[in-house]
C-alpha atoms as a PDB file:
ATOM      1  CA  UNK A   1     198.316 141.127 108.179  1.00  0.00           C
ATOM      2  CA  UNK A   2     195.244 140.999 110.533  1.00  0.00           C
ATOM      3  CA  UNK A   3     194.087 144.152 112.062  1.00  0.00           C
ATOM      4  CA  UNK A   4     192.874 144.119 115.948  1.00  0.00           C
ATOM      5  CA  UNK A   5     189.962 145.881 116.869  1.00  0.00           C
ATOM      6  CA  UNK A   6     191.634 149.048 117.916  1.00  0.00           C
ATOM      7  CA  UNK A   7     193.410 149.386 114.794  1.00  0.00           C
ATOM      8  CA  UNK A   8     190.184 148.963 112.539  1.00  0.00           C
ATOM      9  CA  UNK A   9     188.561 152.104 111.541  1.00  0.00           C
ATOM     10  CA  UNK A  10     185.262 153.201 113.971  1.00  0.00           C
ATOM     11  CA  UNK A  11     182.503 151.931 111.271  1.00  0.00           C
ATOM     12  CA  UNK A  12     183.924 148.674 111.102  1.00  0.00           C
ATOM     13  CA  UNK A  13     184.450 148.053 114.452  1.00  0.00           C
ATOM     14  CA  UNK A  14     182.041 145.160 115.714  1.00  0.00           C
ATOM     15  CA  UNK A  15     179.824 146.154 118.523  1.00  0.00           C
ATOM     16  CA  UNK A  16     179.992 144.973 121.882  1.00  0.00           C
ATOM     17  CA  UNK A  17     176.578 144.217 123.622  1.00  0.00           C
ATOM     18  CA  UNK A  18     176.167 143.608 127.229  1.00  0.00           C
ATOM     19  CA  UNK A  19     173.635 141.424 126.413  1.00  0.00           C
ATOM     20  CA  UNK A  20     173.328 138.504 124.302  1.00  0.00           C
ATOM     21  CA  UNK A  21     171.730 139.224 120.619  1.00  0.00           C
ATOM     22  CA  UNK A  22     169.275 136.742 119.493  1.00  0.00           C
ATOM     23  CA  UNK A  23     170.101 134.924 116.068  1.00  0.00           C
ATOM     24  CA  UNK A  24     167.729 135.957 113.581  1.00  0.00           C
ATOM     25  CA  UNK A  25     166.600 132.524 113.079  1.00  0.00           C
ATOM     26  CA  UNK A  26     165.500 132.217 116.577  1.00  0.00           C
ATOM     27  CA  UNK A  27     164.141 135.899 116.814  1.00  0.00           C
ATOM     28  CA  UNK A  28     161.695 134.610 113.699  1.00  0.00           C
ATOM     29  CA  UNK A  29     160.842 131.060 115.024  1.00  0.00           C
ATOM     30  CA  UNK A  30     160.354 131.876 118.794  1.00  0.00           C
ATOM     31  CA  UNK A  31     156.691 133.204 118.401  1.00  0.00           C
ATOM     32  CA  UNK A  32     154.746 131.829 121.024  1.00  0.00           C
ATOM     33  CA  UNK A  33     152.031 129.615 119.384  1.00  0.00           C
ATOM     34  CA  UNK A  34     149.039 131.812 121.356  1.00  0.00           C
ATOM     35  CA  UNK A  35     150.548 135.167 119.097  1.00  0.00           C
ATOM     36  CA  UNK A  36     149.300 132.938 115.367  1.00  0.00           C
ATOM     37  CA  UNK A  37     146.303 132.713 117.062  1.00  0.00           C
ATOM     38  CA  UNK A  38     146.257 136.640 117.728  1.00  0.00           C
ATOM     39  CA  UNK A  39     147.185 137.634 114.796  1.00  0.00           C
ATOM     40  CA  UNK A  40     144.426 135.897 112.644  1.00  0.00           C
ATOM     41  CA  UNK A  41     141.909 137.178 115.345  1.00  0.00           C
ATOM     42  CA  UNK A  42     143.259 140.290 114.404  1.00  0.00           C
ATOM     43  CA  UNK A  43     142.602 139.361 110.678  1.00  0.00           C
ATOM     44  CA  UNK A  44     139.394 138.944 111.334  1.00  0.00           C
ATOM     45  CA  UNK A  45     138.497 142.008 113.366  1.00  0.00           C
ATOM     46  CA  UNK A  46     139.969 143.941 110.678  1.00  0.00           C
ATOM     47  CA  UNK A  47     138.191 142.251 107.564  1.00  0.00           C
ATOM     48  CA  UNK A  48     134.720 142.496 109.957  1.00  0.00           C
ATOM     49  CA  UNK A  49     135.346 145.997 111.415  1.00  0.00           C
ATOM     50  CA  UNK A  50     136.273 148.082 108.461  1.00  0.00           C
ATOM     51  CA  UNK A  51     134.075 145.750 105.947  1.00  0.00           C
ATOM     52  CA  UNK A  52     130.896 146.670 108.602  1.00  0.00           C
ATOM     53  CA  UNK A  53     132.008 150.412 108.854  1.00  0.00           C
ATOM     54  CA  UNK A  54     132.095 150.702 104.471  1.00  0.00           C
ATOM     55  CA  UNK A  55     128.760 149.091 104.356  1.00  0.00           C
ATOM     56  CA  UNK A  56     127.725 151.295 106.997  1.00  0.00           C
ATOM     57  CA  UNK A  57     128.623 154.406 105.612  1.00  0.00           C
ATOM     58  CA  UNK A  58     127.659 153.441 101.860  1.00  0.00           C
ATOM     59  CA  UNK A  59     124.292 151.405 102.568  1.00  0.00           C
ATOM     60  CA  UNK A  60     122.821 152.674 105.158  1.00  0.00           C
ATOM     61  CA  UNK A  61     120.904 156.394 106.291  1.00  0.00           C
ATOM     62  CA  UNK A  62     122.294 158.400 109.031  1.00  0.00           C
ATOM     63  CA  UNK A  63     119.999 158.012 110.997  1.00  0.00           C
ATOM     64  CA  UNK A  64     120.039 158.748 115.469  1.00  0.00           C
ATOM     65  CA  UNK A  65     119.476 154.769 116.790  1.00  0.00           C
ATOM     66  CA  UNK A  66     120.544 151.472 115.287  1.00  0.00           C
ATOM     67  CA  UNK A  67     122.978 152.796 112.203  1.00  0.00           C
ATOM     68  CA  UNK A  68     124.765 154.889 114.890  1.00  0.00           C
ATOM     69  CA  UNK A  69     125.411 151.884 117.337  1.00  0.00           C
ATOM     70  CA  UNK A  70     126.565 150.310 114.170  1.00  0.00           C
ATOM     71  CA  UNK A  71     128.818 152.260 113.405  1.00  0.00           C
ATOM     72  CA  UNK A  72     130.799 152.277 116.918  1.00  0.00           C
ATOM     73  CA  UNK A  73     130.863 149.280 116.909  1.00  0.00           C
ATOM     74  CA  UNK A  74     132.361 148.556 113.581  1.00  0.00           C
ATOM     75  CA  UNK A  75     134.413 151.262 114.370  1.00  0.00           C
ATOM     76  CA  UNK A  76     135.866 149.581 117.140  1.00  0.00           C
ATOM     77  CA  UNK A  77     136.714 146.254 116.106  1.00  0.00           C
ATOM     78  CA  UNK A  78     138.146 147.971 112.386  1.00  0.00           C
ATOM     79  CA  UNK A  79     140.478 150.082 115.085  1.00  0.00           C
ATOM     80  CA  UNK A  80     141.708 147.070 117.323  1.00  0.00           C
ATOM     81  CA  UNK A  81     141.598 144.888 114.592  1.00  0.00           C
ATOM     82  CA  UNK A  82     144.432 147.236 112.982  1.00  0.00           C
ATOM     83  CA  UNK A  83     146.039 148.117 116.477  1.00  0.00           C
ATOM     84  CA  UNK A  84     146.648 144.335 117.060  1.00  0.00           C
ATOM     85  CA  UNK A  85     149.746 143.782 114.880  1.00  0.00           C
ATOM     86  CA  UNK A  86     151.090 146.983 115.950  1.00  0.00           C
ATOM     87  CA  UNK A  87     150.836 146.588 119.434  1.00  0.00           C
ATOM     88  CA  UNK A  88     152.637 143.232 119.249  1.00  0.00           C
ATOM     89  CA  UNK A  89     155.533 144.518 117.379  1.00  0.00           C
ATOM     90  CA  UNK A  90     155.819 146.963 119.998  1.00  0.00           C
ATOM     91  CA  UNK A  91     155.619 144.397 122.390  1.00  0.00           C
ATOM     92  CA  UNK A  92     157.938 141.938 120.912  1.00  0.00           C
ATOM     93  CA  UNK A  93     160.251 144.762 119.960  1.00  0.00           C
ATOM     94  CA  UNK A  94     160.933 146.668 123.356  1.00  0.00           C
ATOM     95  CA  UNK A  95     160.654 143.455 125.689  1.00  0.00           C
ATOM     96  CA  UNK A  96     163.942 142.723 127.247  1.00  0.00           C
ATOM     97  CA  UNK A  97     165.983 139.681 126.305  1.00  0.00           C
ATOM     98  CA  UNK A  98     165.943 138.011 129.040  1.00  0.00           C
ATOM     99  CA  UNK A  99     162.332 138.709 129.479  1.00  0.00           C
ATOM    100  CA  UNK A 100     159.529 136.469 127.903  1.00  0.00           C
ATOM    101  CA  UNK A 101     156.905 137.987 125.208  1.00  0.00           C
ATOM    102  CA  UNK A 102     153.831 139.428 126.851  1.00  0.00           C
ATOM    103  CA  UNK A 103     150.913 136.736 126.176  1.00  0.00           C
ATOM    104  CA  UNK A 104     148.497 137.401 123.760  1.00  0.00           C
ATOM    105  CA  UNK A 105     145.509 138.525 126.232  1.00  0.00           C
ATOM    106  CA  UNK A 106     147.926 141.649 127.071  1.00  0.00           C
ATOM    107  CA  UNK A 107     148.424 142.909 123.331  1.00  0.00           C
ATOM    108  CA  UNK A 108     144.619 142.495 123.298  1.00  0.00           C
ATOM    109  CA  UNK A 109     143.562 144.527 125.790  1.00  0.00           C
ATOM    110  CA  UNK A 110     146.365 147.578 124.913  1.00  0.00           C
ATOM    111  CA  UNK A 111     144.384 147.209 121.423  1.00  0.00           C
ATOM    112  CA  UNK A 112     140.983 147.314 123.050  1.00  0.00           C
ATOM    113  CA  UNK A 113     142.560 150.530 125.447  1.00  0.00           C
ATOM    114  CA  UNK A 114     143.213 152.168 121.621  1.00  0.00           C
ATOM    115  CA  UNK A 115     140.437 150.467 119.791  1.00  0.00           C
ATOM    116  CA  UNK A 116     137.996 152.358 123.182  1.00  0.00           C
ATOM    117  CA  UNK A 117     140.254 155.653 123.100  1.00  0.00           C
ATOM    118  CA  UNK A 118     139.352 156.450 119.385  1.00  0.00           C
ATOM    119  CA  UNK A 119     135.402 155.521 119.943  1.00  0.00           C
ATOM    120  CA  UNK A 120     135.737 157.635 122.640  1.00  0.00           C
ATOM    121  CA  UNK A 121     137.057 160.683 120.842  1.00  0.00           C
ATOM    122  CA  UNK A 122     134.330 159.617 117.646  1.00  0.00           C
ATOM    123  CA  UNK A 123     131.804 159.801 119.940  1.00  0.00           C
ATOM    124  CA  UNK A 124     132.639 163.498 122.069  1.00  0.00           C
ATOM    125  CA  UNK A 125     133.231 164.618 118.269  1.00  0.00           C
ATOM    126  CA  UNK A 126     128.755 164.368 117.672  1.00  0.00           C
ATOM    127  CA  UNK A 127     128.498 167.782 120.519  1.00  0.00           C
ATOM    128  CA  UNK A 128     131.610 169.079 119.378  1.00  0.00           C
ATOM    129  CA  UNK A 129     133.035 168.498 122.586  1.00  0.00           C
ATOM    130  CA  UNK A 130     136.019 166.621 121.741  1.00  0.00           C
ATOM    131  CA  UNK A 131     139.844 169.301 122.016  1.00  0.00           C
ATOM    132  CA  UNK A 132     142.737 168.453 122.565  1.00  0.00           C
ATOM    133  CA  UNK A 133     143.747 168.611 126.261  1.00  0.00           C
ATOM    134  CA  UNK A 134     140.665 166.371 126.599  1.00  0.00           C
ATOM    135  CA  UNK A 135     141.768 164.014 124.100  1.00  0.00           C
ATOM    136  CA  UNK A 136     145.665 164.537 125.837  1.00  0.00           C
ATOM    137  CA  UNK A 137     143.853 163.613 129.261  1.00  0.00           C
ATOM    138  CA  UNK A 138     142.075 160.387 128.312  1.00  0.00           C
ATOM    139  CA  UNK A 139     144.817 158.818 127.019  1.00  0.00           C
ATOM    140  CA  UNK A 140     147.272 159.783 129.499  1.00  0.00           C
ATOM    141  CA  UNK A 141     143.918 158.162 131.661  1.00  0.00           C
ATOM    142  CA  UNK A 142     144.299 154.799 129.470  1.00  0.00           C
ATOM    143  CA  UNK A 143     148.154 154.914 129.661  1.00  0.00           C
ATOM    144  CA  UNK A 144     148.461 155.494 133.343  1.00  0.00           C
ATOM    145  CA  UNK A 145     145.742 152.575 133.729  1.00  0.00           C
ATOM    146  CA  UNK A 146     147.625 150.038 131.660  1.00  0.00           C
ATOM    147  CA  UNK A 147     150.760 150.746 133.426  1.00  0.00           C
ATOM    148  CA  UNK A 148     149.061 149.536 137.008  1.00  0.00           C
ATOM    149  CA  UNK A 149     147.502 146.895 135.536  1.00  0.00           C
ATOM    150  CA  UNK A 150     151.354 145.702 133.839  1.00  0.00           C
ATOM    151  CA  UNK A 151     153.295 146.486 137.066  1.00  0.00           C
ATOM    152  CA  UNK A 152     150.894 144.222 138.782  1.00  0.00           C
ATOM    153  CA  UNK A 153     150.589 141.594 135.990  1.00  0.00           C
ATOM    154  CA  UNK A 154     154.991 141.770 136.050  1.00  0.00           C
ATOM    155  CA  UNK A 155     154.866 141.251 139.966  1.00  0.00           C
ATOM    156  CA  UNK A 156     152.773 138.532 140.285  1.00  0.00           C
ATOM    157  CA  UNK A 157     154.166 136.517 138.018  1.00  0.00           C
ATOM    158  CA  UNK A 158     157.890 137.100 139.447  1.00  0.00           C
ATOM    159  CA  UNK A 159     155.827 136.078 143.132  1.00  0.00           C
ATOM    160  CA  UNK A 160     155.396 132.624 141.347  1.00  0.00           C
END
């Protein structure tokens, strides 16, 4: 005898969505082909960045001029390097359904926003300066400015 769906316990109930799911093989295939590209770029700003920060650290004096620059710099592309991936899961993963994937130049500059925000707080950290309202404030800075910059992105493209 077949149950309905009132009848059938809570846990086995299926769920109703408003929306329409995705099938998992189109939730796997529909990366756009710009995001393969991304993700190897991110590859290679990880291998570069935290390869150049470990031969920094381990070859090199610490010395005030050159070996310091070095070392922001490696420190930044090791940080958006790794911040790459995770900012387009984040991406991918809270993006409406009916909304398309943010392009790849997006997720790259939320990573260089994260990738700047941590050479930022490196850097104040030399004087000692570095607390944490100030570190609170420049983020909240960086979060604010990436919100105008996606609200305008988001319009403009809906004005097309």
């Amino acid at each position: 005898m077949a149950q309905t769906e009132s009848q059938r316990p809570r846990n086995q109930r299926r769920r109703s969505t408003s929306r329409r799911a995705r099938p998992v093989s189109e939730v796997t295939t529909s990366r756009p082909p710009d995001h393969t590209g991304l993700l190897v770029a991110a590859a290679v700003l990880f291998i570069a960045g935290w390869g150049g920060l470990y031969f920094v650290i381990s070859q090199m004096q610490p010395r005030i001029g050159g070996e310091l620059w070095m070392f922001f710099v490696c420190f930044f592309l090791g940080v958006t390097g790794t911040a790459i991936p995770f900012v387009r899961y984040l991406n991918v993963t809270f993006t409406p359904v009916e909304a398309e994937v943010p392009p790849s130049g997006v997720i790259v500059r939320q990573s260089i926003w994260i990738g700047l925000f941590f050479v930022m707080c490196a850097w104040l950290q030399i004087p000692r300066a570095l607390s944490l309202p100030l570190a609170f404030f420049m983020a909240l800075i960086f979060i604010v400015v990436e919100i105008f910059l996606r609200t305008r992105e988001i319009a403009a493209f809906r004005d097309d």
